[in-house]
Protein backbone atom coordinates (compact mmCIF):
# COMPACT_ATOMS: atom_id res chain seq x y z
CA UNK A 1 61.28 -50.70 83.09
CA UNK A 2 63.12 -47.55 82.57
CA UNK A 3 63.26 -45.72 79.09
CA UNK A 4 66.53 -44.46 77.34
CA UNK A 5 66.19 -40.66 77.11
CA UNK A 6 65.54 -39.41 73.42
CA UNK A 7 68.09 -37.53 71.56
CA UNK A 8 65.45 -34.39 72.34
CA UNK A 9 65.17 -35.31 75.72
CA UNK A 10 69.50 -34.79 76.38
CA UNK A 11 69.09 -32.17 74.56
CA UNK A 12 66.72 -30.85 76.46
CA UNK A 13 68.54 -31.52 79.84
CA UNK A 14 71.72 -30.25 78.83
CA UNK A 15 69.97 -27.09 77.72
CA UNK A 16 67.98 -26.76 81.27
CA UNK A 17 71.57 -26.96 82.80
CA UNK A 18 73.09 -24.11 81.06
CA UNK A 19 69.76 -22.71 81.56
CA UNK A 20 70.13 -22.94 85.34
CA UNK A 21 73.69 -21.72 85.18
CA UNK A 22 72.88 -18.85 83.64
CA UNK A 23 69.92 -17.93 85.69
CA UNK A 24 72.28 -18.20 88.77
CA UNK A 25 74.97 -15.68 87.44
CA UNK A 26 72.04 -13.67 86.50
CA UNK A 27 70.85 -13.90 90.28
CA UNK A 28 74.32 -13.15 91.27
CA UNK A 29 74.54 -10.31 89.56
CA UNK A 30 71.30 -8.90 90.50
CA UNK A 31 72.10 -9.54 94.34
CA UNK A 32 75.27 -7.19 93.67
CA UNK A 33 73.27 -4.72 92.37
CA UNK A 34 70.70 -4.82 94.98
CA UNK A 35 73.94 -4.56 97.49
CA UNK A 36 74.82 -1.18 95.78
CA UNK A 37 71.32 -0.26 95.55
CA UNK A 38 70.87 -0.97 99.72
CA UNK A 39 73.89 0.94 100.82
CA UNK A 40 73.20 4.18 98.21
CA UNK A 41 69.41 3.96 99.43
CA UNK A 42 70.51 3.68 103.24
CA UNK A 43 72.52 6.78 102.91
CA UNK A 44 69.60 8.53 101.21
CA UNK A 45 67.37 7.70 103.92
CA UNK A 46 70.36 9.21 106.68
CA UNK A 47 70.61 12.12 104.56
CA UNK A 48 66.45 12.63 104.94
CA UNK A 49 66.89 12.29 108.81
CA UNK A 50 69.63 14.72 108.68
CA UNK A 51 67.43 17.22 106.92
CA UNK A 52 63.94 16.38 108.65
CA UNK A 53 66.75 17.51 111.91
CA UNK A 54 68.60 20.75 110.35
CA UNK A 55 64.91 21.99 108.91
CA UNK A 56 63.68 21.50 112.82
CA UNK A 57 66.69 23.05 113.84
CA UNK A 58 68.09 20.44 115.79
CA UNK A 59 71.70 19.49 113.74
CA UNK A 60 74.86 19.71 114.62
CA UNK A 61 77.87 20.43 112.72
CA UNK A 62 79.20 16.64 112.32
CA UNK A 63 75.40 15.90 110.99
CA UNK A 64 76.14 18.53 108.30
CA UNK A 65 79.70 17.07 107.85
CA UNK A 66 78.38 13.44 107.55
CA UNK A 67 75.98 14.96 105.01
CA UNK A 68 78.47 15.91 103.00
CA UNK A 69 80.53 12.28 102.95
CA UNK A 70 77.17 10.48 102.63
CA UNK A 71 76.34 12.51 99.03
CA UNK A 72 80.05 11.49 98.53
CA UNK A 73 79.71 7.76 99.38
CA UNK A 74 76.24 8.36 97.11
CA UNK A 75 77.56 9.91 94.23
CA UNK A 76 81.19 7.46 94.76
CA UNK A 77 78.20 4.19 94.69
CA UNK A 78 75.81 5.14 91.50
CA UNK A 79 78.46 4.66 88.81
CA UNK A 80 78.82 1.23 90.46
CA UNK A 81 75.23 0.48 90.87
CA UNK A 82 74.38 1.35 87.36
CA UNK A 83 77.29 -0.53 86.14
CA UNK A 84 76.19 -3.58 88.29
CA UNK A 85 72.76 -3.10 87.08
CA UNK A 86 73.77 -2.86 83.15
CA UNK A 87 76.17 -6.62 84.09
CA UNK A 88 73.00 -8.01 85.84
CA UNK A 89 70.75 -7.29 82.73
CA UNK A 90 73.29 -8.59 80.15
CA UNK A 91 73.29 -11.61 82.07
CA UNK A 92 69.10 -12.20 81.97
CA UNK A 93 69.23 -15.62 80.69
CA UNK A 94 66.80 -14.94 77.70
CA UNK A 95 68.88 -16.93 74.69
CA UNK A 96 68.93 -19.69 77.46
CA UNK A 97 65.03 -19.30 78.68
CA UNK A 98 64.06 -19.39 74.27
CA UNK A 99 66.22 -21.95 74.03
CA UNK A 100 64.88 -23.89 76.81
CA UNK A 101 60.97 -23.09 75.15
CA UNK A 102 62.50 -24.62 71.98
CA UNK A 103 64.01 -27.96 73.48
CA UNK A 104 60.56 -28.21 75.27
CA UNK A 105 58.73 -27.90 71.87
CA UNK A 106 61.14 -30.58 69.97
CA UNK A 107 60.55 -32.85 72.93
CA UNK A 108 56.51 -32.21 72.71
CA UNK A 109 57.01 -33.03 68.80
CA UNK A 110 59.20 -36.47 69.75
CA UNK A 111 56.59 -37.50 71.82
CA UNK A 112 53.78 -36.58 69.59
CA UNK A 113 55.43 -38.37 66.68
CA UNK A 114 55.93 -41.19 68.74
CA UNK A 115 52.44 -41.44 69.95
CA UNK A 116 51.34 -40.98 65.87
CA UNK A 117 53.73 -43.43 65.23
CA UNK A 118 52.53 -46.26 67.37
CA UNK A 119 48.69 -45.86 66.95
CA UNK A 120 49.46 -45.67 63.20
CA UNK A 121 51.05 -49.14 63.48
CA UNK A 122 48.41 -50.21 65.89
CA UNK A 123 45.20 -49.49 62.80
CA UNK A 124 47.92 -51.73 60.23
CA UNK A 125 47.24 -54.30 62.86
CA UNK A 126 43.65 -53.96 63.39
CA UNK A 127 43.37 -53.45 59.47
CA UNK A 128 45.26 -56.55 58.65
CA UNK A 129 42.91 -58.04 61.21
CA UNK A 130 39.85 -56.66 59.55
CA UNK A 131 41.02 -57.99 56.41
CA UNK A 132 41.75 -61.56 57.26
CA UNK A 133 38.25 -61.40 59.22
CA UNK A 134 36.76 -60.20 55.49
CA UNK A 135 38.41 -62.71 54.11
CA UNK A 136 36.80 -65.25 55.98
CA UNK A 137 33.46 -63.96 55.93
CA UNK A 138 33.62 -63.25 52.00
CA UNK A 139 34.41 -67.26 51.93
CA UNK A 140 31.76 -68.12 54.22
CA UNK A 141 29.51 -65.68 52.07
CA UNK A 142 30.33 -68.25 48.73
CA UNK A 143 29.42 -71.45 50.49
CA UNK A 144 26.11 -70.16 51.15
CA UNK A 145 25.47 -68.76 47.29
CA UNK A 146 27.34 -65.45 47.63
CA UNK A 147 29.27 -64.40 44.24
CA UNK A 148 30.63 -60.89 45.18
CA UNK A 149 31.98 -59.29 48.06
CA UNK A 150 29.28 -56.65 48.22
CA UNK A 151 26.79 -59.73 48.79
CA UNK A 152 28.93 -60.56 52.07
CA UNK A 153 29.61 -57.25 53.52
CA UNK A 154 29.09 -53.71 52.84
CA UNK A 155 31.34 -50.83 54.53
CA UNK A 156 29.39 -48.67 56.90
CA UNK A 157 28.81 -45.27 56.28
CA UNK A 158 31.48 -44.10 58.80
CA UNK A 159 33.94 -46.05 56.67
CA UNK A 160 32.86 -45.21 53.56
CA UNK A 161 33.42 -41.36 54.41
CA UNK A 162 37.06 -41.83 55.68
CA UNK A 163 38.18 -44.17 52.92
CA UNK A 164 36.29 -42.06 50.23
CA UNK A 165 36.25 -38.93 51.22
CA UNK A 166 39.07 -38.49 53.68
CA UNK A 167 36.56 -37.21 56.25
CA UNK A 168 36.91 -38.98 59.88
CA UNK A 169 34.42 -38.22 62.19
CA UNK A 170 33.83 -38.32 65.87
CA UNK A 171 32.83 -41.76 66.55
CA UNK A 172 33.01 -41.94 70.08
């Protein structure tokens, strides 16, 4: 037998979806800036190997010209990376990941109330069934000479305590 979802539980799914789609643009975005991040970090790295070669002496003059358009294409890509980097942390899905924590928790408390909810009515039964069962043993106390209830049962002391003094005990 399937369940109909709660109002929490929609909730909840329709949440995780924007969640999801929100978490992919942010992965988007980060991939871009990653991109950037590659191609300014592979001309880095060329611009070392042209050094580690012009410091042995061993460069040529189109090394020391594709120096030059390699700081170009570096300083040309760092605007964009930072810029792609500033999109990519706008877009962390934070108010969506909070949001998600929070349709989570109201689920948790749907379920909890609903668990209170049904062992609550569960001890009205077994109390209505205790009391019928006093009933009957008070009356079956009279025909044998007793007047009160006391004479035909007395609450235990686990009883007593939660009735009385609102103090419920392991009993397991």
């Amino acid at each position: 037998m399937t369940t109909k979802p709660t109002p929490a539980q929609l909730e909840l799914a329709r949440i995780q979806r924007e969640y999801e789609e929100a978490t992919k643009c942010h992965r988007g975005a980060v991939g871009e800036a990653q991109k950037v991040r590659a191609r300014i970090n592979e001309a880095q790295q060329r611009q070392a190997e042209i050094t580690a070669r012009r410091v042995a002496g061993e460069s040529s003059d189109e090394e020391r010209a594709e120096f030059i358009l390699l700081q170009r294409d570096i300083e040309a890509l760092e605007p964009l990376a930072k810029e792609a980097e500033a999109r990519a942390a706008e877009l962390q899905p934070t108010r969506e990941e909070a949001a998600v924590q929070a349709a989570q928790g109201a689920v948790k408390r749907e379920h909890d109330q609903a668990a209170f909810h049904a062992l609550s009515d569960r001890l009205q039964a077994l109390e209505e069934a205790f009391c019928r069962c006093l009933a009957q043993t008070h009356e079956a106390g009279r025909k044998i000479g007793h007047v009160s209830l006391a004479a035909s049962w007395r609450p235990s002391k686990m009883l007593r305590a939660a009735v009385a003094d609102g103090v419920v005990r392991d009993w397991s």
